[in-house]
PDB file of N, CA and C in Angstrom:
ATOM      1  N   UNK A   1      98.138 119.511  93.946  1.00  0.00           N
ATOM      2  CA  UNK A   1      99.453 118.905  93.856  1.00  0.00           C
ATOM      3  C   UNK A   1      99.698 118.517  92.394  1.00  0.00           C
ATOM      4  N   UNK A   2     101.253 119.184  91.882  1.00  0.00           N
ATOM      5  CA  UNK A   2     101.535 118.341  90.673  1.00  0.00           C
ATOM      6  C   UNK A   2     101.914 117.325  90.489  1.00  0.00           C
ATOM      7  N   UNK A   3     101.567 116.656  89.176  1.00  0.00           N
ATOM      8  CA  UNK A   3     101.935 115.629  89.253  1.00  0.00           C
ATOM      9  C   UNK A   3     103.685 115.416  88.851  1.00  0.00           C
ATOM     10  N   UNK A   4     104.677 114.653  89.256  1.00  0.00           N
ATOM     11  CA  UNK A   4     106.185 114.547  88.734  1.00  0.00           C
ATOM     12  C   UNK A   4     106.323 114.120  87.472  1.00  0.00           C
ATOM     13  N   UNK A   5     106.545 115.381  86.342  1.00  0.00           N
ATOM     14  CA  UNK A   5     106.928 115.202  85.228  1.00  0.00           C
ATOM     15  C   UNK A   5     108.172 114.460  84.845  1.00  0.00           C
ATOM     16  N   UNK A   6     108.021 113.416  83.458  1.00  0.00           N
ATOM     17  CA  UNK A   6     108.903 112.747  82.951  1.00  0.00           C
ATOM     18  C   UNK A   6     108.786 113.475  81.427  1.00  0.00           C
ATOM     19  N   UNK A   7     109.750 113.413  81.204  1.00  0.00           N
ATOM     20  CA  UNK A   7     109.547 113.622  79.085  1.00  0.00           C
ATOM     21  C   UNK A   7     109.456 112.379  78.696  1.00  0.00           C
ATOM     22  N   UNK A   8     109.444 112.425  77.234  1.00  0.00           N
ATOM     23  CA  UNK A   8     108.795 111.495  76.621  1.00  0.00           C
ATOM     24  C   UNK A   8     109.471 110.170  76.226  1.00  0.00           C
ATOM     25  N   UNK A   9     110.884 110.222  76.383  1.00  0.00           N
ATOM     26  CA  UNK A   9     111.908 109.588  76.410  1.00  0.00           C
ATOM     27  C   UNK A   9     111.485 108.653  77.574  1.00  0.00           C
ATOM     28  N   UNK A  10     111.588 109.245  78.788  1.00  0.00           N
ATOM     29  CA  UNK A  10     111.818 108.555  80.279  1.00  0.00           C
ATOM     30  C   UNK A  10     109.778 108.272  80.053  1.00  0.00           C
ATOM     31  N   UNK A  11     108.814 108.480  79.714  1.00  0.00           N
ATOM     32  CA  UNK A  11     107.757 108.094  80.348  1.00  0.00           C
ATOM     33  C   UNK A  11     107.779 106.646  79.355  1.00  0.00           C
ATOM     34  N   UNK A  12     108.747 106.893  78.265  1.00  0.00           N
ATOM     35  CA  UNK A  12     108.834 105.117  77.155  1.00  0.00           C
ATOM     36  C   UNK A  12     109.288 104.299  78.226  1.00  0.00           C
ATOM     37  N   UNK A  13     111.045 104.735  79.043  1.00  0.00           N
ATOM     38  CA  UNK A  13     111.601 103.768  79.493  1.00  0.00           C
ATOM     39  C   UNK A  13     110.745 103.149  80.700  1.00  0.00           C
ATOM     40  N   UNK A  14     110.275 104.151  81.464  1.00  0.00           N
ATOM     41  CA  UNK A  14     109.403 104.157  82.650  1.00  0.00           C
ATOM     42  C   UNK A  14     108.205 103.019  82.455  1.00  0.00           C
ATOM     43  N   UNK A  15     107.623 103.046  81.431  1.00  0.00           N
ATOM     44  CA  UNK A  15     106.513 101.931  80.792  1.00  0.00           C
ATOM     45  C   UNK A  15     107.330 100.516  80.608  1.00  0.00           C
ATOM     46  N   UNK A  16     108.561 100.683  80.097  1.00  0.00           N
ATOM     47  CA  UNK A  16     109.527  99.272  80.077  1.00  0.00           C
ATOM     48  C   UNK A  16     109.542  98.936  81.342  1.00  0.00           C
ATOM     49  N   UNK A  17     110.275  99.856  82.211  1.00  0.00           N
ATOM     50  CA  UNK A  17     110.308  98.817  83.334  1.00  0.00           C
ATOM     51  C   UNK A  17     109.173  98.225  83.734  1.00  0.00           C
ATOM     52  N   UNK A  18     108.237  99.062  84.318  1.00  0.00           N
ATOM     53  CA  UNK A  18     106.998  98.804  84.587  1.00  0.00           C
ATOM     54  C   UNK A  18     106.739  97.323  83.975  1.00  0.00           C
ATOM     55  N   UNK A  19     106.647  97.179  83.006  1.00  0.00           N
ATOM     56  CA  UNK A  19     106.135  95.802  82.313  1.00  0.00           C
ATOM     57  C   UNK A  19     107.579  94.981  82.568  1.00  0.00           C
ATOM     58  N   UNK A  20     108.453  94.784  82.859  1.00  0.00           N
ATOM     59  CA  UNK A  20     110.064  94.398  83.105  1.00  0.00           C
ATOM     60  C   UNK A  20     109.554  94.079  84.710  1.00  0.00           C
ATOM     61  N   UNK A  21     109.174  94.786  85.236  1.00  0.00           N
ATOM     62  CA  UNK A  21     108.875  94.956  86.466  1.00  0.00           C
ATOM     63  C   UNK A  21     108.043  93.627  87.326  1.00  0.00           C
ATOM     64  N   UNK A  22     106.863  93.924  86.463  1.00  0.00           N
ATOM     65  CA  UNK A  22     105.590  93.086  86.261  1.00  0.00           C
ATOM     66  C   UNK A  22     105.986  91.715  85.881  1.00  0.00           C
ATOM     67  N   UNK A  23     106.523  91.490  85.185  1.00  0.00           N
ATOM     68  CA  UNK A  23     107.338  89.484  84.829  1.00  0.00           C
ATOM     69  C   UNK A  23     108.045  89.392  86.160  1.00  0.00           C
ATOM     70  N   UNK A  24     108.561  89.938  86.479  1.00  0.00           N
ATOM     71  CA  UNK A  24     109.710  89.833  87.479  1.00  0.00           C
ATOM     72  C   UNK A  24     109.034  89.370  88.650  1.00  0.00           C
ATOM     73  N   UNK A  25     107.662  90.247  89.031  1.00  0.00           N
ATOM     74  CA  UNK A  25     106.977  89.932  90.499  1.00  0.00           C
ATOM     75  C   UNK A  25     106.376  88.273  90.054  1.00  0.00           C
ATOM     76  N   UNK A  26     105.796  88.394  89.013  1.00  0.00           N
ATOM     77  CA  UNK A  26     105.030  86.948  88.425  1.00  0.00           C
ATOM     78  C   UNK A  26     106.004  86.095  88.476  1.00  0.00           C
ATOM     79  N   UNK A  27     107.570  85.955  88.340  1.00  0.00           N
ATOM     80  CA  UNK A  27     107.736  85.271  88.248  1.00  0.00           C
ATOM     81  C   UNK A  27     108.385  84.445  87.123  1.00  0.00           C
ATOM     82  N   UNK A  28     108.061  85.002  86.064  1.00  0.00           N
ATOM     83  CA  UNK A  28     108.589  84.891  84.887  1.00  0.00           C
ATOM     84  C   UNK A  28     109.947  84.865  84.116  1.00  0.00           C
ATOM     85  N   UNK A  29     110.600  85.552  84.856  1.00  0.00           N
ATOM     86  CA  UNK A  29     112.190  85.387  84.908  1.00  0.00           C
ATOM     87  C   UNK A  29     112.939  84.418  85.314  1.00  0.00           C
ATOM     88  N   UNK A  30     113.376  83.314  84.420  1.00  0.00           N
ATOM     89  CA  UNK A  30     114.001  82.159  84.705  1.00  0.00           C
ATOM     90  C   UNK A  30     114.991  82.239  86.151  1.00  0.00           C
ATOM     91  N   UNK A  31     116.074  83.401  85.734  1.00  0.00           N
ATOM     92  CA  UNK A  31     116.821  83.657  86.733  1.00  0.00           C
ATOM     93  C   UNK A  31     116.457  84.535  87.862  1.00  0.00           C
ATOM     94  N   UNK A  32     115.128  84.815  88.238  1.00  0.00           N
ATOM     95  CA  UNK A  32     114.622  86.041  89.421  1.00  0.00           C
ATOM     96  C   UNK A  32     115.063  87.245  89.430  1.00  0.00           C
ATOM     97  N   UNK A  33     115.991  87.329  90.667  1.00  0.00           N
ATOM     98  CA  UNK A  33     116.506  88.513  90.792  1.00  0.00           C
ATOM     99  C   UNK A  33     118.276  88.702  90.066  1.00  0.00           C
ATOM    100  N   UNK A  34     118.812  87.703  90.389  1.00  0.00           N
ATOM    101  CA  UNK A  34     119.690  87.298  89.317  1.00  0.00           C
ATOM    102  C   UNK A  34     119.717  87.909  88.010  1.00  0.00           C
ATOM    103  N   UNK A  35     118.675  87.565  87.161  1.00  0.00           N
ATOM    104  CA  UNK A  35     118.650  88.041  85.787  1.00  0.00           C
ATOM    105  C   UNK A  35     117.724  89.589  85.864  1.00  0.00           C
ATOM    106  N   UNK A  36     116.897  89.992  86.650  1.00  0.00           N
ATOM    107  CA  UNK A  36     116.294  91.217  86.765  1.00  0.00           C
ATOM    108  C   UNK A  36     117.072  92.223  86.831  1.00  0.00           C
ATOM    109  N   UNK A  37     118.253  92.152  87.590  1.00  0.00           N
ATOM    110  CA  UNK A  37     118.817  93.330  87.771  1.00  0.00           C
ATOM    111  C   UNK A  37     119.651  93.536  87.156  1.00  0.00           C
ATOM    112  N   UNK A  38     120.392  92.830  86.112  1.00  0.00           N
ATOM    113  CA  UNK A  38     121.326  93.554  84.894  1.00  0.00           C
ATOM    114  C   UNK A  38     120.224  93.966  84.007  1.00  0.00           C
ATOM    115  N   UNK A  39     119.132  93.048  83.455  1.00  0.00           N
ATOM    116  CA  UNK A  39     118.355  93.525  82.319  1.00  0.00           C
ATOM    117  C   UNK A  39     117.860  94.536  82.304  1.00  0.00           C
ATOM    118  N   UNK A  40     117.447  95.355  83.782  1.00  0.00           N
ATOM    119  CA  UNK A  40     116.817  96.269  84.471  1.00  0.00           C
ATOM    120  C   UNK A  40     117.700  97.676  84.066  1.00  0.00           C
ATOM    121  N   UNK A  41     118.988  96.969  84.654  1.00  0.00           N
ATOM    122  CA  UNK A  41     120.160  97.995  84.613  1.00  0.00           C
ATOM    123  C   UNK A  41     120.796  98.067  83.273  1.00  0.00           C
ATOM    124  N   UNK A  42     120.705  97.494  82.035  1.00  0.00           N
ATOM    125  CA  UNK A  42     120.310  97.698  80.514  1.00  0.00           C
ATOM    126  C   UNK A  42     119.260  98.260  80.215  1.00  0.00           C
ATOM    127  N   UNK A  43     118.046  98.551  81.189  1.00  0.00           N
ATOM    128  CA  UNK A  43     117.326  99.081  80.257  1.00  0.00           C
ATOM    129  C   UNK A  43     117.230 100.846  80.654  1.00  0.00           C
ATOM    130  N   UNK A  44     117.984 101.118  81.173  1.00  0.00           N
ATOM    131  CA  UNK A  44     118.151 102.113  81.930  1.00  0.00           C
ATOM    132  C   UNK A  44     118.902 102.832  83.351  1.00  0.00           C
ATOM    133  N   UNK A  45     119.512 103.656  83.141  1.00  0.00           N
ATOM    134  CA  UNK A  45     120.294 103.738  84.358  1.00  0.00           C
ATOM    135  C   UNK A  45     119.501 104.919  84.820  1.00  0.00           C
ATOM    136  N   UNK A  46     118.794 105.849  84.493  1.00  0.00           N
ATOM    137  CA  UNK A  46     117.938 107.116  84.862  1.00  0.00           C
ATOM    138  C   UNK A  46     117.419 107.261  85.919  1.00  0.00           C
ATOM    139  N   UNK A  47     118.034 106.987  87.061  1.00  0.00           N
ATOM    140  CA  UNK A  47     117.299 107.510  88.881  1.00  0.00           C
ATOM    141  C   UNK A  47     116.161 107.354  89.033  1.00  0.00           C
ATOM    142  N   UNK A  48     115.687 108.736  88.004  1.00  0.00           N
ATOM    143  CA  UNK A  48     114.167 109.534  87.930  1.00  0.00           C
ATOM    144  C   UNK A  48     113.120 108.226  87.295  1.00  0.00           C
ATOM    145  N   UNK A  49     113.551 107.551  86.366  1.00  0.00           N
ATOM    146  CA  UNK A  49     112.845 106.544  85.667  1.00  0.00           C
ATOM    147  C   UNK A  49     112.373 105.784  86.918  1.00  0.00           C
ATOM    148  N   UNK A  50     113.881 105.184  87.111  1.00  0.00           N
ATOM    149  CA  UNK A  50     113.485 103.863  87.979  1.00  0.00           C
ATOM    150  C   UNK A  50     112.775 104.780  89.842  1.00  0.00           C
ATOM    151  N   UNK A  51     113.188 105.794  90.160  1.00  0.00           N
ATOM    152  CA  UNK A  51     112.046 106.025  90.996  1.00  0.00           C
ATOM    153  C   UNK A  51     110.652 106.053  90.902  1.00  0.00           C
ATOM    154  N   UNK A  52     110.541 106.817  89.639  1.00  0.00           N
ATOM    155  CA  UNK A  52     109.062 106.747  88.897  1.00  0.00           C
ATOM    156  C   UNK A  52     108.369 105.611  89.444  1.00  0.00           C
ATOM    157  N   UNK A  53     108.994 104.249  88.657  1.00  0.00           N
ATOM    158  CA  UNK A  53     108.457 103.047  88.720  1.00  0.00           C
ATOM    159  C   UNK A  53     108.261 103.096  90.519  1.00  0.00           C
ATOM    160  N   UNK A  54     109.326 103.327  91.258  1.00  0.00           N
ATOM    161  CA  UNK A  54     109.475 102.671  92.452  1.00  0.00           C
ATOM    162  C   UNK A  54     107.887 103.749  93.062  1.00  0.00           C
ATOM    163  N   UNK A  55     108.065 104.615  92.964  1.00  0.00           N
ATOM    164  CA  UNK A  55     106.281 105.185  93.485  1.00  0.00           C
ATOM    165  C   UNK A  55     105.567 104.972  93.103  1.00  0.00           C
ATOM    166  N   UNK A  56     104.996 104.358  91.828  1.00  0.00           N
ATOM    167  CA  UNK A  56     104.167 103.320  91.748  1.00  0.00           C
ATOM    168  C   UNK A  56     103.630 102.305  92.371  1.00  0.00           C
ATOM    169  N   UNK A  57     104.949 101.233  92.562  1.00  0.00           N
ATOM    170  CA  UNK A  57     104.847 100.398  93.510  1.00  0.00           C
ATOM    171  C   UNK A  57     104.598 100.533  95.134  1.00  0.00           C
ATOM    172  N   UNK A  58     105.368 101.767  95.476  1.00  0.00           N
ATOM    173  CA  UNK A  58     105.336 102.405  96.838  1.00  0.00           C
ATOM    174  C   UNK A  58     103.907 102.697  97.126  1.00  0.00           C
ATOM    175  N   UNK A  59     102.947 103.132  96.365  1.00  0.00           N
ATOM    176  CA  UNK A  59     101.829 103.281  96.084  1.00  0.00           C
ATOM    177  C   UNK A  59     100.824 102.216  96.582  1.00  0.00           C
ATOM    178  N   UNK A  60     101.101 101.038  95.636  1.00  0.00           N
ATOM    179  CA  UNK A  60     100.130 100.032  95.550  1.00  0.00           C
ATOM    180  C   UNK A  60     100.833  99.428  96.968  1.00  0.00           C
ATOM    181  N   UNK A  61     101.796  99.205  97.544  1.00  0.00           N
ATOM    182  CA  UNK A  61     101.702  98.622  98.483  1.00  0.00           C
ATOM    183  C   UNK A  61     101.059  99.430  99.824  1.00  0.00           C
ATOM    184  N   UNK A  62     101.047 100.712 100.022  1.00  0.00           N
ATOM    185  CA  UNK A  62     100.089 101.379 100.564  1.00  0.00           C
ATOM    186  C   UNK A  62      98.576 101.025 100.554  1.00  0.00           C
ATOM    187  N   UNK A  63      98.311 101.226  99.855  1.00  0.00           N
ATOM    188  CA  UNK A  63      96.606 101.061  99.131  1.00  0.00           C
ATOM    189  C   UNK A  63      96.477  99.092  98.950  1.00  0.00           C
ATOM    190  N   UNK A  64      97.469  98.162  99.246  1.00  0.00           N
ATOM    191  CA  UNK A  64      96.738  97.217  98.713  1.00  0.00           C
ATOM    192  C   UNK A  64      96.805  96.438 100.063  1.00  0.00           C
ATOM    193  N   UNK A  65      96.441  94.963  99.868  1.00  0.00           N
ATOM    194  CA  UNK A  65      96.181  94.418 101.003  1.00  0.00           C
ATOM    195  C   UNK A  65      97.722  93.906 101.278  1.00  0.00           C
ATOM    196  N   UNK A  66      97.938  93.112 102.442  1.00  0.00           N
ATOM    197  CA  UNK A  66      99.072  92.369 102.698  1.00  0.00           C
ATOM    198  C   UNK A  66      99.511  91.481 102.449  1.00  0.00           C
ATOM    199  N   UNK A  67      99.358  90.824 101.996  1.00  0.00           N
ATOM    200  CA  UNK A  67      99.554  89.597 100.911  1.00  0.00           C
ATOM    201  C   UNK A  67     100.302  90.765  99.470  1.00  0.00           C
ATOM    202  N   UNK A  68      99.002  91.876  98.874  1.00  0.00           N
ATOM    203  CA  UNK A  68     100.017  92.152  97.683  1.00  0.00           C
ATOM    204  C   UNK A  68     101.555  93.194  98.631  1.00  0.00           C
ATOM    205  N   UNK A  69     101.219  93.676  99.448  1.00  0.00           N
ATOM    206  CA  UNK A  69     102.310  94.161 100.345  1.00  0.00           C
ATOM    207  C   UNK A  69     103.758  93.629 100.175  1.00  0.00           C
ATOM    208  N   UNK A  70     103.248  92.202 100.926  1.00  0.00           N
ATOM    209  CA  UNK A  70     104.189  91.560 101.211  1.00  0.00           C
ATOM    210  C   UNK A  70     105.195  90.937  99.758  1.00  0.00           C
ATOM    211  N   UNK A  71     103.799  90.854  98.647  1.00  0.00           N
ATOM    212  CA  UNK A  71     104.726  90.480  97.137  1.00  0.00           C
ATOM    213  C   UNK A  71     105.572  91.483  96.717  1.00  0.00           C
ATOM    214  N   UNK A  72     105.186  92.435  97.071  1.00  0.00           N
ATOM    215  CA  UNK A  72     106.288  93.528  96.644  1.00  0.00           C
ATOM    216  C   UNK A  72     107.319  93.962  97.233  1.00  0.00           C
ATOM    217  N   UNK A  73     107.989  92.898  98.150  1.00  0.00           N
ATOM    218  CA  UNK A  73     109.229  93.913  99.266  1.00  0.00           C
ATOM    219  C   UNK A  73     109.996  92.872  97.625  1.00  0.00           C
ATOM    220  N   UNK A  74     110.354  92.095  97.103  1.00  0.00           N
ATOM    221  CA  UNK A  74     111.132  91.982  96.280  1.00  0.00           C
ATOM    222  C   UNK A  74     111.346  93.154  94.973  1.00  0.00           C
ATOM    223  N   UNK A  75     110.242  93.235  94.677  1.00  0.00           N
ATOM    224  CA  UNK A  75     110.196  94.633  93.503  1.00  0.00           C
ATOM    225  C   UNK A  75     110.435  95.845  94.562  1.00  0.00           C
ATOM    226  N   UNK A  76     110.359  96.186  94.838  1.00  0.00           N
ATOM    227  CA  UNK A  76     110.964  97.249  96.221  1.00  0.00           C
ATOM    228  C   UNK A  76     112.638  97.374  96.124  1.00  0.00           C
ATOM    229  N   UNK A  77     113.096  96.359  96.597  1.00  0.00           N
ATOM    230  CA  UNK A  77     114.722  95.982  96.574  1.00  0.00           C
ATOM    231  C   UNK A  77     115.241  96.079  94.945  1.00  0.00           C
ATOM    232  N   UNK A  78     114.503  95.404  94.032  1.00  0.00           N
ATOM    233  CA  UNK A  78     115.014  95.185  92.939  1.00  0.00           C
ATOM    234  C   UNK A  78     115.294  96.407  92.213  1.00  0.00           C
ATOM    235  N   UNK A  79     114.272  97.450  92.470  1.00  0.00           N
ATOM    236  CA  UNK A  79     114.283  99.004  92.289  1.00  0.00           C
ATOM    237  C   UNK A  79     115.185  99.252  92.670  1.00  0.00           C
ATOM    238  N   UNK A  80     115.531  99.751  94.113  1.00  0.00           N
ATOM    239  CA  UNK A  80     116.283 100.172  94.711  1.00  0.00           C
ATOM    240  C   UNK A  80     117.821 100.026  94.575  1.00  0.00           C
ATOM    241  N   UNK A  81     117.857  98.808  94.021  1.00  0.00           N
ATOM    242  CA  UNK A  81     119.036  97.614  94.251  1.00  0.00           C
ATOM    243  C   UNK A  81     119.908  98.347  92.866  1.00  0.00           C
ATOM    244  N   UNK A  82     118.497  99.093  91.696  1.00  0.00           N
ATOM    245  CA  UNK A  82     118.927  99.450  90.519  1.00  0.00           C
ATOM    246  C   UNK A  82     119.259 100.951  90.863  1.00  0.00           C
ATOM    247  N   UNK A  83     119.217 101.653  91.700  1.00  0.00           N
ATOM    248  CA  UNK A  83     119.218 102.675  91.977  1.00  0.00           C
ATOM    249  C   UNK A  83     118.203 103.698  91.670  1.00  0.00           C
ATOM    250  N   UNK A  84     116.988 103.481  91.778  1.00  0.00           N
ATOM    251  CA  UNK A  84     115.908 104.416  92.028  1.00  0.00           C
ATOM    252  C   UNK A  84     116.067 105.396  92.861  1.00  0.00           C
ATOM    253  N   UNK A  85     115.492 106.774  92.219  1.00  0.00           N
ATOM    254  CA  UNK A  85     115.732 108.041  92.774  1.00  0.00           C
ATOM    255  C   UNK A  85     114.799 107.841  94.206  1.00  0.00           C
ATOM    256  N   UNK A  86     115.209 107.630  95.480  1.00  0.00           N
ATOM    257  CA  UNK A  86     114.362 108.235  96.412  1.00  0.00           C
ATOM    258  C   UNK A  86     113.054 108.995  96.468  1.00  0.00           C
ATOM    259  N   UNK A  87     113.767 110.171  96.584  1.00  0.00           N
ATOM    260  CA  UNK A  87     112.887 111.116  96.366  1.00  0.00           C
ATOM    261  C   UNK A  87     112.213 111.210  95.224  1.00  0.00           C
ATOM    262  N   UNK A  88     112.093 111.027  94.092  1.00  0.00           N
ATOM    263  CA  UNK A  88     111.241 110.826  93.015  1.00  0.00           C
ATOM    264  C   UNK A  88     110.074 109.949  93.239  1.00  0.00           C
ATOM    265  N   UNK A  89     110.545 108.932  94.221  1.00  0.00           N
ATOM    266  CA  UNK A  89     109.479 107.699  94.339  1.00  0.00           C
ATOM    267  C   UNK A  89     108.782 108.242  95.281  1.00  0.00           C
ATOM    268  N   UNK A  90     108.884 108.971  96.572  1.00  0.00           N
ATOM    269  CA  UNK A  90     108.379 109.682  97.585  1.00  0.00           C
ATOM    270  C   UNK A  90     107.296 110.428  96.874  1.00  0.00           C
ATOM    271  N   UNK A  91     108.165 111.206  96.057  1.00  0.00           N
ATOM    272  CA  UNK A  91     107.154 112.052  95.518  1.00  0.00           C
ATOM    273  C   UNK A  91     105.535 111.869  94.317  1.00  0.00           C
ATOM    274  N   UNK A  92     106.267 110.991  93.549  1.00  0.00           N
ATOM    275  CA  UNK A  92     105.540 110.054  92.923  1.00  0.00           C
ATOM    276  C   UNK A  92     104.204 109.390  93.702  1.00  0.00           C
ATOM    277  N   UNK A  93     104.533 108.316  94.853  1.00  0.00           N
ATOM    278  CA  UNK A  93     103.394 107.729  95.555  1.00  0.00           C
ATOM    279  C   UNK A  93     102.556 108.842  96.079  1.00  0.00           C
ATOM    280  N   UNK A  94     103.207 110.177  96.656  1.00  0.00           N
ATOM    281  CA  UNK A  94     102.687 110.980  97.148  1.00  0.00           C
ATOM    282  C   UNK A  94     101.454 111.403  96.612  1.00  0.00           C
ATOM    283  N   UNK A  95     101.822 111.596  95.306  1.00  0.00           N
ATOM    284  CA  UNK A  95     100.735 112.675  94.220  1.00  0.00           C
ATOM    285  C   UNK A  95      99.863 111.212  94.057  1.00  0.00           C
ATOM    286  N   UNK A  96     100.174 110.099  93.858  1.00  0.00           N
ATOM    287  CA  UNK A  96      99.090 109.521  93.695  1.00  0.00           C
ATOM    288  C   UNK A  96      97.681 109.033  94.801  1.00  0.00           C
ATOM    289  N   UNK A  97      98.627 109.472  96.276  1.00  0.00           N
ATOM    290  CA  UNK A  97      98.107 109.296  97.113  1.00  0.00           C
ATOM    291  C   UNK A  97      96.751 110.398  96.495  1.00  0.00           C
ATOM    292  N   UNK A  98      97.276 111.519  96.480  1.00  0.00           N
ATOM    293  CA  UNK A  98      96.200 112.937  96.734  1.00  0.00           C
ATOM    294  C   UNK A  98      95.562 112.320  95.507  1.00  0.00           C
ATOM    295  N   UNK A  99      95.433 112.187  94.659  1.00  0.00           N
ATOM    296  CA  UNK A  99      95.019 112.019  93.598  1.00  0.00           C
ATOM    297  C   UNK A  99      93.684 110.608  93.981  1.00  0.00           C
ATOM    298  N   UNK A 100      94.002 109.716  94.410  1.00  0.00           N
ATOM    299  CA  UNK A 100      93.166 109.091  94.536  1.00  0.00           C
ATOM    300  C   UNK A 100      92.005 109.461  95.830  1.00  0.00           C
ATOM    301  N   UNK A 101      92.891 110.159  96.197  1.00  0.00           N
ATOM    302  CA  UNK A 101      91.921 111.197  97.631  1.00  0.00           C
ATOM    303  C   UNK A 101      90.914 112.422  97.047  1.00  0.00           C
ATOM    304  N   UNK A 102      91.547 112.863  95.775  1.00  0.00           N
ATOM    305  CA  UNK A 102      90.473 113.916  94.977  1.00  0.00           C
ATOM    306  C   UNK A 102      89.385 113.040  94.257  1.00  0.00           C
ATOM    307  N   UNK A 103      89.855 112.089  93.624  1.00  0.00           N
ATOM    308  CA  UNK A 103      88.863 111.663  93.014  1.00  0.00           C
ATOM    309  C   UNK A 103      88.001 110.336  93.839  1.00  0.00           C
ATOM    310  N   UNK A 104      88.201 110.130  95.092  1.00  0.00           N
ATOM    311  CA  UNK A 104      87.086 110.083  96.200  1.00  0.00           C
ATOM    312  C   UNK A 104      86.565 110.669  96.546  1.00  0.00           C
ATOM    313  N   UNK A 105      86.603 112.022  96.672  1.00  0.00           N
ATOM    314  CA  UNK A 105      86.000 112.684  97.245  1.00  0.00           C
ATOM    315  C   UNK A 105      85.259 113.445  95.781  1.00  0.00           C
ATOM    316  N   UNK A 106      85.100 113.464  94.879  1.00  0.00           N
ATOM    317  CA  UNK A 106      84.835 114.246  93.626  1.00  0.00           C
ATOM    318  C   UNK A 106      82.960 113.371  93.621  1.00  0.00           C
ATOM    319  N   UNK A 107      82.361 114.264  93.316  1.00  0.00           N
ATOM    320  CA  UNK A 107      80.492 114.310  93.338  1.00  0.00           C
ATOM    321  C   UNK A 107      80.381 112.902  92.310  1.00  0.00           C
ATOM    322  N   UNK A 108      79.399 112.201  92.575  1.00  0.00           N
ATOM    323  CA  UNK A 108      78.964 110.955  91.534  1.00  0.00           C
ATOM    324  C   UNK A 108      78.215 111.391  90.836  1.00  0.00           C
TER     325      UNK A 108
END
């Protein structure tokens, strides 16, 4: 499986949110969701970006426990809310799924 290419442009903005992302779940944002989602939506309007991010997250809430699950239905929405590509994020968690399934299964 390939992995979903970004250029080099979108893998910069993609790293912004990500860390944009990351204050936001912590907490760090005076105004929450309030102030997340214009700054979000300044830092990019790109579908593909903000799906990127969103299979990431789609990811870790798969693979993590319920507690981090449950921290993420806000970063979930906040994505979404920005208009994250669907299918980009589908596809995204996907490959990371296999990916962490190859390199379980790969010889020690």
């Amino acid at each position: 499986m390939r992995e979903p290419e970004l250029d080099e442009r979108q893998r910069a903005d993609a790293a912004r949110v990500a860390a944009m992302i990351d204050r936001f779940a912590l907490g760090e944002l005076a105004g929450g969701r309030l102030e997340a989602l214009p700054e979000l939506r300044r830092m990019t309007s790109d579908r593909m970006v903000l799906g990127d991010v969103l299979g990431d997250v789609l990811h870790r809430v798969v693979v993590g426990s319920q507690a981090e699950t449950i921290s993420s239905w806000p970063v979930l929405d906040l994505l979404r809310a920005a208009g994250a590509d669907e299918e980009r994020a589908a596809a995204k968690a996907a490959w990371l799924r296999h990916r962490a399934e190859d390199l379980s299964r790969a010889p020690k």
